[in-house]
PDB file of N, CA and C in Angstrom:
ATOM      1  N   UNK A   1       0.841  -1.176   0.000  1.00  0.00           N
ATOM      2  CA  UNK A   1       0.000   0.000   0.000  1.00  0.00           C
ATOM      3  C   UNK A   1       0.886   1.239   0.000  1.00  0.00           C
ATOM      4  N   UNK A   2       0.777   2.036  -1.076  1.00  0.00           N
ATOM      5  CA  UNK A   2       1.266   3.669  -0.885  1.00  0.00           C
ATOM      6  C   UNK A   2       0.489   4.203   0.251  1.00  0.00           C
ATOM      7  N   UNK A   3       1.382   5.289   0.599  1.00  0.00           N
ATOM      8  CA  UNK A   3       0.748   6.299   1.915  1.00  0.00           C
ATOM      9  C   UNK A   3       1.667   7.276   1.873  1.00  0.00           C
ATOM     10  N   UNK A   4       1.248   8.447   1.832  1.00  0.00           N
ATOM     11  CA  UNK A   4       1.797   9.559   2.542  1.00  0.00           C
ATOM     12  C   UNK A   4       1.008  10.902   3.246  1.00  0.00           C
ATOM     13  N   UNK A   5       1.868  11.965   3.767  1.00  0.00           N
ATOM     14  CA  UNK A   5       1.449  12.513   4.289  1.00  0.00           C
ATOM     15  C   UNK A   5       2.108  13.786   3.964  1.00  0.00           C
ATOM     16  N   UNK A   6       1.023  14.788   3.758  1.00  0.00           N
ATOM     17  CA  UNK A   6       0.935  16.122   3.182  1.00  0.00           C
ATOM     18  C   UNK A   6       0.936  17.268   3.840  1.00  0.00           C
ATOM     19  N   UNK A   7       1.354  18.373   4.130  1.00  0.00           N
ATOM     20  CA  UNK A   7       1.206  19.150   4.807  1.00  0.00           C
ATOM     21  C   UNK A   7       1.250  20.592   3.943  1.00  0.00           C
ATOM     22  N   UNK A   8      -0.040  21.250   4.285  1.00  0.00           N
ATOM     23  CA  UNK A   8      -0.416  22.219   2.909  1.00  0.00           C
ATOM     24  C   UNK A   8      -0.774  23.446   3.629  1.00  0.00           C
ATOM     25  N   UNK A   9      -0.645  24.465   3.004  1.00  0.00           N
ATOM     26  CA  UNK A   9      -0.768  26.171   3.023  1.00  0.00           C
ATOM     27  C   UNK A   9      -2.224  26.720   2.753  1.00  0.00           C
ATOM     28  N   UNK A  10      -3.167  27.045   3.137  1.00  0.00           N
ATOM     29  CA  UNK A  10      -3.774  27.443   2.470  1.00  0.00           C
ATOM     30  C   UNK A  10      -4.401  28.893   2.807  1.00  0.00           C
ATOM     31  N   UNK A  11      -4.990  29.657   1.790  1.00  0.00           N
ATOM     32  CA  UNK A  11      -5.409  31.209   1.750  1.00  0.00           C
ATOM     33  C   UNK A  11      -5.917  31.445   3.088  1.00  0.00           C
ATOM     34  N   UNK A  12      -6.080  32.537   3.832  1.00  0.00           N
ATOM     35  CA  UNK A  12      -6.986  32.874   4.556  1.00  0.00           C
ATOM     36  C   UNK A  12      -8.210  32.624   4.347  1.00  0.00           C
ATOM     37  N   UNK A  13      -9.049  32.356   5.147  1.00  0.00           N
ATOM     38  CA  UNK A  13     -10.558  32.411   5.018  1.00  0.00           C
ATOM     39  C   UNK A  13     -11.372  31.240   3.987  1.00  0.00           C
ATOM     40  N   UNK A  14     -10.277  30.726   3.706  1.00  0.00           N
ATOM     41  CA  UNK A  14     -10.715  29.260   2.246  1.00  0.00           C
ATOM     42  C   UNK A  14     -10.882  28.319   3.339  1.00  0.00           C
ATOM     43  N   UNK A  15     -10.018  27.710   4.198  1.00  0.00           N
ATOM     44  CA  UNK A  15      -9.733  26.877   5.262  1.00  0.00           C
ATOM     45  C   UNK A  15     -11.128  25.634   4.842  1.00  0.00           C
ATOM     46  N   UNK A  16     -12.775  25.966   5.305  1.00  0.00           N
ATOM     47  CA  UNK A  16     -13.365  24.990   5.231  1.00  0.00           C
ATOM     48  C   UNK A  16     -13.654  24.495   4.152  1.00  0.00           C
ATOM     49  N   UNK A  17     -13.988  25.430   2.671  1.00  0.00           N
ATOM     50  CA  UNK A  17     -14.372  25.044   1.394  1.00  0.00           C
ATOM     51  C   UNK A  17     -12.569  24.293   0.925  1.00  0.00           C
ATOM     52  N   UNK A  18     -11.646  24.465   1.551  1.00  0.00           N
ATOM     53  CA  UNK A  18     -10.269  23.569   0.704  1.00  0.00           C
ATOM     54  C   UNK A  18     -10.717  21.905   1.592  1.00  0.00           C
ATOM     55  N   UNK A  19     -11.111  22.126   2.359  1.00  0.00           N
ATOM     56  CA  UNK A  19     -11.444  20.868   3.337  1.00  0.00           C
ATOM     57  C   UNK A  19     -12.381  19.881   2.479  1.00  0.00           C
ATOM     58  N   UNK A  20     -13.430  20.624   2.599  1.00  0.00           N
ATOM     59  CA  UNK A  20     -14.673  20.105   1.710  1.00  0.00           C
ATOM     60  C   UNK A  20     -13.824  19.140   0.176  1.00  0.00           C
ATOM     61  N   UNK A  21     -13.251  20.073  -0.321  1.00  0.00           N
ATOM     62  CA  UNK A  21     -12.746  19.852  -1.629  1.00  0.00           C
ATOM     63  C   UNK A  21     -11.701  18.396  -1.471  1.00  0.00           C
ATOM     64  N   UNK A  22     -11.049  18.579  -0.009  1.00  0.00           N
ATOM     65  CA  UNK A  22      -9.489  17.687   0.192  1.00  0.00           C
ATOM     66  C   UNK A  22     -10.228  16.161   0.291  1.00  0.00           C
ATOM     67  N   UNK A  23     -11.728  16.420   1.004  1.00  0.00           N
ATOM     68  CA  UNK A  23     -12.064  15.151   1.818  1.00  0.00           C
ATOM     69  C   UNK A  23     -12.809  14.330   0.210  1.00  0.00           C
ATOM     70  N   UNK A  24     -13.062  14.851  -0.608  1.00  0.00           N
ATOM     71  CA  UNK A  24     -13.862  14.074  -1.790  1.00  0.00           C
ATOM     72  C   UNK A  24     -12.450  13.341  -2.461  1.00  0.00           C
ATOM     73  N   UNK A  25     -11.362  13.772  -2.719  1.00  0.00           N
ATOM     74  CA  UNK A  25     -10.610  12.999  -3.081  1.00  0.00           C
ATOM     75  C   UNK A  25      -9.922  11.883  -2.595  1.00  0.00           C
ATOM     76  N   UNK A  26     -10.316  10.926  -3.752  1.00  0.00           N
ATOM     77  CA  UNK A  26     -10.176   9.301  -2.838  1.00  0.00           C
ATOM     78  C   UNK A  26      -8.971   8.709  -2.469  1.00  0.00           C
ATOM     79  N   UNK A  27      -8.613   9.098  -2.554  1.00  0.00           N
ATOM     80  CA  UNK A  27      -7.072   8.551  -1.038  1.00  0.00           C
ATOM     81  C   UNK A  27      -7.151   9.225  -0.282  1.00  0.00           C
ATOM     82  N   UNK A  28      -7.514  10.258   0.049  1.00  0.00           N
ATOM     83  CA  UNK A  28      -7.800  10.824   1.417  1.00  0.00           C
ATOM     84  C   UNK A  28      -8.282   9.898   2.474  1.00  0.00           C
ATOM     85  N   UNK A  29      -7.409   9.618   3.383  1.00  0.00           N
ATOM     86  CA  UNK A  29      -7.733   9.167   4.562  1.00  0.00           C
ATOM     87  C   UNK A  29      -7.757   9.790   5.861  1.00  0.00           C
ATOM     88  N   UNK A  30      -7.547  11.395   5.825  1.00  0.00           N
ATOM     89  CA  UNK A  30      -7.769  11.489   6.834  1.00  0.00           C
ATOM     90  C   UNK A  30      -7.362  13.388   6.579  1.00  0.00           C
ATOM     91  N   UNK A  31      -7.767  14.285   7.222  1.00  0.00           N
ATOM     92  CA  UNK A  31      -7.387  15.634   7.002  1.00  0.00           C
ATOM     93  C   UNK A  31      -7.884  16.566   8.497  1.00  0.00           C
ATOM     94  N   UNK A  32      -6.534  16.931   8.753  1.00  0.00           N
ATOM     95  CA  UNK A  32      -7.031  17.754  10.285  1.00  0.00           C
ATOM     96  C   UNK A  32      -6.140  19.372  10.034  1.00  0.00           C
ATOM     97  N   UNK A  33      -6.883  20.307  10.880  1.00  0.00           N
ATOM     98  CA  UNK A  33      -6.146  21.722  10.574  1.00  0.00           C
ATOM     99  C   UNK A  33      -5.471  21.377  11.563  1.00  0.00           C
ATOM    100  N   UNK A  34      -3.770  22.110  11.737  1.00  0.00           N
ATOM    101  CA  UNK A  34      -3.071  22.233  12.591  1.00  0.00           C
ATOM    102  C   UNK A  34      -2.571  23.548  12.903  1.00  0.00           C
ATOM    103  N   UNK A  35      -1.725  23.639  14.091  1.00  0.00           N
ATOM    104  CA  UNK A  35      -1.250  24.668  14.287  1.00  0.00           C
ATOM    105  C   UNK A  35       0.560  25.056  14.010  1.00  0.00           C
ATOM    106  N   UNK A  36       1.269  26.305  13.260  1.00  0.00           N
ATOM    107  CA  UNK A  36       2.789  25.997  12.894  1.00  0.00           C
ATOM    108  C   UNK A  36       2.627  26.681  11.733  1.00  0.00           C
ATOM    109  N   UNK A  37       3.304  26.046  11.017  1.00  0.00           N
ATOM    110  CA  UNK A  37       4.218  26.833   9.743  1.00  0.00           C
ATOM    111  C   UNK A  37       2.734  26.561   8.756  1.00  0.00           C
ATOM    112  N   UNK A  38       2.290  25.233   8.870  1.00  0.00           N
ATOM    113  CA  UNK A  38       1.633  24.666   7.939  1.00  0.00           C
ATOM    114  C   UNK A  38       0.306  25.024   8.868  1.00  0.00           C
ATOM    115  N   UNK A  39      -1.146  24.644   7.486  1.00  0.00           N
ATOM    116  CA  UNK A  39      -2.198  25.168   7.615  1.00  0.00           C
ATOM    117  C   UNK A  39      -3.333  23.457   8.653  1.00  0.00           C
ATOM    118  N   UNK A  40      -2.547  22.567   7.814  1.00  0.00           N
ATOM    119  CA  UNK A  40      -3.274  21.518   7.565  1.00  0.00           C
ATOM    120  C   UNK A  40      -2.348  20.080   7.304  1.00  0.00           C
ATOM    121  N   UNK A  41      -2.718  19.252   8.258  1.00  0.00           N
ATOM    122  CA  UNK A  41      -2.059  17.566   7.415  1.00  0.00           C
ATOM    123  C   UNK A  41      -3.260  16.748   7.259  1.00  0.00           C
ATOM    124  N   UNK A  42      -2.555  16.196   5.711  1.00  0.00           N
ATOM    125  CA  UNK A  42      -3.397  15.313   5.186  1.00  0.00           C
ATOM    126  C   UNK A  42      -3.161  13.741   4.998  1.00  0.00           C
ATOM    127  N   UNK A  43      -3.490  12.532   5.500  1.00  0.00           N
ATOM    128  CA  UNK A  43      -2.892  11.444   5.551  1.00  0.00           C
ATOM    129  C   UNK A  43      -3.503  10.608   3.728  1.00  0.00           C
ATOM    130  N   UNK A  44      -2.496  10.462   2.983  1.00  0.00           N
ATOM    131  CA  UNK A  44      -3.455   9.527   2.109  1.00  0.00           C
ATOM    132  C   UNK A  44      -2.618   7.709   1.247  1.00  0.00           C
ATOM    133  N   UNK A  45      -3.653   7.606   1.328  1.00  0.00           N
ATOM    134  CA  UNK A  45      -3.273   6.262   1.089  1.00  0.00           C
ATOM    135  C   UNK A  45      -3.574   5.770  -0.063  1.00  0.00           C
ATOM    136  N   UNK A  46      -3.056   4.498  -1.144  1.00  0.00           N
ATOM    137  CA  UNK A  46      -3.809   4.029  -2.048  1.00  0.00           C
ATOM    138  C   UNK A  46      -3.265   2.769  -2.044  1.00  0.00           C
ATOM    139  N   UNK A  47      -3.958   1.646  -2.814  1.00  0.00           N
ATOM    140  CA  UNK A  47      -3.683   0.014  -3.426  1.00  0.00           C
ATOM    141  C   UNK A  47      -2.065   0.385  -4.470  1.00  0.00           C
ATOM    142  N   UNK A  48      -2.116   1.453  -5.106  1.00  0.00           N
ATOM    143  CA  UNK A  48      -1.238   1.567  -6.018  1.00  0.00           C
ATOM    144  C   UNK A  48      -0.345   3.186  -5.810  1.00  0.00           C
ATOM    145  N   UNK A  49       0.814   2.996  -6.199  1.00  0.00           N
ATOM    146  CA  UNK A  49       1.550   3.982  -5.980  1.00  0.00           C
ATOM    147  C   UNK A  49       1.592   5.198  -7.093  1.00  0.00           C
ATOM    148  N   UNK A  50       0.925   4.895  -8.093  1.00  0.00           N
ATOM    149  CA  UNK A  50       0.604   6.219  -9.797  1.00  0.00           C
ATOM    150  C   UNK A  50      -1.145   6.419  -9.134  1.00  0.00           C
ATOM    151  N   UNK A  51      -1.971   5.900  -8.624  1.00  0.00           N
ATOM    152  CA  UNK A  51      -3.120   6.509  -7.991  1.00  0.00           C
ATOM    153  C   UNK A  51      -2.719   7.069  -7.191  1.00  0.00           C
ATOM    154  N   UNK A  52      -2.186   7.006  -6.157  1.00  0.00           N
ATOM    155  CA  UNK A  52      -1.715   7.535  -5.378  1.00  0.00           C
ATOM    156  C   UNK A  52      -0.679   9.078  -5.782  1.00  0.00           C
ATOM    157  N   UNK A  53      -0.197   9.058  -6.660  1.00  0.00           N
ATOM    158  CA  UNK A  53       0.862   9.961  -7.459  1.00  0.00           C
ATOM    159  C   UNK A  53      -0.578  11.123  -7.803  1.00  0.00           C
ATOM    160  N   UNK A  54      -1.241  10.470  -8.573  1.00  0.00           N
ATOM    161  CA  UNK A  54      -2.747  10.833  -9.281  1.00  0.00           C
ATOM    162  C   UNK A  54      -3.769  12.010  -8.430  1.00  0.00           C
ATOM    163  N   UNK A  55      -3.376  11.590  -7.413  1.00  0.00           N
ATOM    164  CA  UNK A  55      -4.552  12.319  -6.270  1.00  0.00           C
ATOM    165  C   UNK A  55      -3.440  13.305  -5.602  1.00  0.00           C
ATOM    166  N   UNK A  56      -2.175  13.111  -5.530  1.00  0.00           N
ATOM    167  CA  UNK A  56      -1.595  14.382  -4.823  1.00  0.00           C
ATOM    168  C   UNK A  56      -1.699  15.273  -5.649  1.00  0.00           C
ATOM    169  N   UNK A  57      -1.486  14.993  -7.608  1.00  0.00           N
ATOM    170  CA  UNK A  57      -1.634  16.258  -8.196  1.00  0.00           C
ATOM    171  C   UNK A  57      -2.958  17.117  -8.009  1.00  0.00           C
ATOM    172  N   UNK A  58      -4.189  16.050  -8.064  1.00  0.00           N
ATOM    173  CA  UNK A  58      -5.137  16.926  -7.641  1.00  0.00           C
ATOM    174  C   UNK A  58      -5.360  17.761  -6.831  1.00  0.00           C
ATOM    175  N   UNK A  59      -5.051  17.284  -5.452  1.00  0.00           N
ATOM    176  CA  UNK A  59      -4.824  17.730  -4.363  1.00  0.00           C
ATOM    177  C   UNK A  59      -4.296  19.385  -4.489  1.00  0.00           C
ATOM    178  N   UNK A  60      -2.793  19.122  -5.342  1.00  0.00           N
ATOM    179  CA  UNK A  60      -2.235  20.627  -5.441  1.00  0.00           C
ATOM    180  C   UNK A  60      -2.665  21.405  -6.263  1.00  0.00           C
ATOM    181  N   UNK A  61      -3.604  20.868  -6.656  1.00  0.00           N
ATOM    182  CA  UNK A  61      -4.380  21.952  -7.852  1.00  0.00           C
ATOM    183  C   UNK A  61      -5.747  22.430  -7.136  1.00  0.00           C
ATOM    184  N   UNK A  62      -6.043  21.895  -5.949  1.00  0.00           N
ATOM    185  CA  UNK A  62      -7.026  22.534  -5.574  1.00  0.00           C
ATOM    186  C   UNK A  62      -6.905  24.129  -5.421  1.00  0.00           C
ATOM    187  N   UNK A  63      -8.057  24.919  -5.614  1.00  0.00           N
ATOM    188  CA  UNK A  63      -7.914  26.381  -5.208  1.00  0.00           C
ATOM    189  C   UNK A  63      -7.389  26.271  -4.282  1.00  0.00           C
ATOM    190  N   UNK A  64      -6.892  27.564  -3.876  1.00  0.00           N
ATOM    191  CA  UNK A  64      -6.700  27.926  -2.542  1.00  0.00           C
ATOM    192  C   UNK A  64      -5.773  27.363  -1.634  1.00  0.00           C
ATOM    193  N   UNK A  65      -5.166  26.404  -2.198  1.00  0.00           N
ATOM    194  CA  UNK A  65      -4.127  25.733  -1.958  1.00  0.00           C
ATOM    195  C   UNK A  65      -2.747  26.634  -2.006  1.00  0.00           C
ATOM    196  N   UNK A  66      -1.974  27.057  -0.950  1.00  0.00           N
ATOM    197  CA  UNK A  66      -1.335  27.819  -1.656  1.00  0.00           C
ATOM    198  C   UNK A  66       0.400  27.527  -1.333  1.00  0.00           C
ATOM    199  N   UNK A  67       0.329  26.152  -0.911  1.00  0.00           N
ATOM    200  CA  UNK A  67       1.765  25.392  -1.099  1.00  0.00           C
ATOM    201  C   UNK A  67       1.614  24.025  -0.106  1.00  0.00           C
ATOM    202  N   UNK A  68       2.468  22.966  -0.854  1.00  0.00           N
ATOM    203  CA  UNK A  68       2.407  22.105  -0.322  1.00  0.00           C
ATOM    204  C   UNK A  68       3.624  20.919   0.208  1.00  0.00           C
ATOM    205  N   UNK A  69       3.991  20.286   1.184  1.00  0.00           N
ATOM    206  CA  UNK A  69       4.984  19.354   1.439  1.00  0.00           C
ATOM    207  C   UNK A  69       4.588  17.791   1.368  1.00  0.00           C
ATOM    208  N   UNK A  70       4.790  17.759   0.602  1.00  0.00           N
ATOM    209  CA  UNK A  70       4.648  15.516   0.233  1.00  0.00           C
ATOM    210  C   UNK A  70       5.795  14.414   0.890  1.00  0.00           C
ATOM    211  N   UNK A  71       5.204  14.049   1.553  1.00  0.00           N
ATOM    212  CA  UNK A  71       6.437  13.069   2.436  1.00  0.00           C
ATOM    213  C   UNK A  71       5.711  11.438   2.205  1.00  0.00           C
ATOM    214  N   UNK A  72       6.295  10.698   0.880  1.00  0.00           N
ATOM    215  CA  UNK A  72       5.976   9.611   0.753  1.00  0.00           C
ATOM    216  C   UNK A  72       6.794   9.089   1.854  1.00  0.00           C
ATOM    217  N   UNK A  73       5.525   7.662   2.231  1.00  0.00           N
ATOM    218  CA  UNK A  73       6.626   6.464   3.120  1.00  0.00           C
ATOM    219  C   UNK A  73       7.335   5.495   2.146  1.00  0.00           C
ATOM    220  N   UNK A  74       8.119   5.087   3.173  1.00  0.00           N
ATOM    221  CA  UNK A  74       9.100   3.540   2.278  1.00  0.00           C
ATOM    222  C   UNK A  74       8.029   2.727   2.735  1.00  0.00           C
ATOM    223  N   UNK A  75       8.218   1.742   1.436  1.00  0.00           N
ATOM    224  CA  UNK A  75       7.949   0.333   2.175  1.00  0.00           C
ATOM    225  C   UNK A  75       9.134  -0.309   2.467  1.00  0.00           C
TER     226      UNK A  75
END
């Protein structure tokens, strides 16, 4: 199983509609706001590692998104 974990920027005042948007995409397993440099971590997972590739681009193309850190795991 691919998995990683994301940690993303986003605009002022977007915060719940980037949420809305983060949680429909399907490797999303999990998305909490935090507090720090970053806005938000996102845990996601897939069966395959190019789906998985597939959904982070989406991910960074969401609006309002306005930078992001990708930390794939090893298997």
């Amino acid at each position: 199983m691919a998995k990683a974990f994301i940690l993303i920027n986003i605009a002022s005042g977007a915060e719940e509609s980037v949420l809305k948007n983060i949680i429909k995409i399907q490797s999303t397993v999990k998305a909490d706001f935090i507090y720090g440099k970053y806005d938000c971590i996102i845990i996601m997972e897939s069966d395959k590692t190019d789906s998985l590739k597939t959904d982070i681009f989406l991910l960074r193309k969401t609006p309002n998104i306005t930078s992001t850190l990708t930390m794939m795991v090893i298997d």
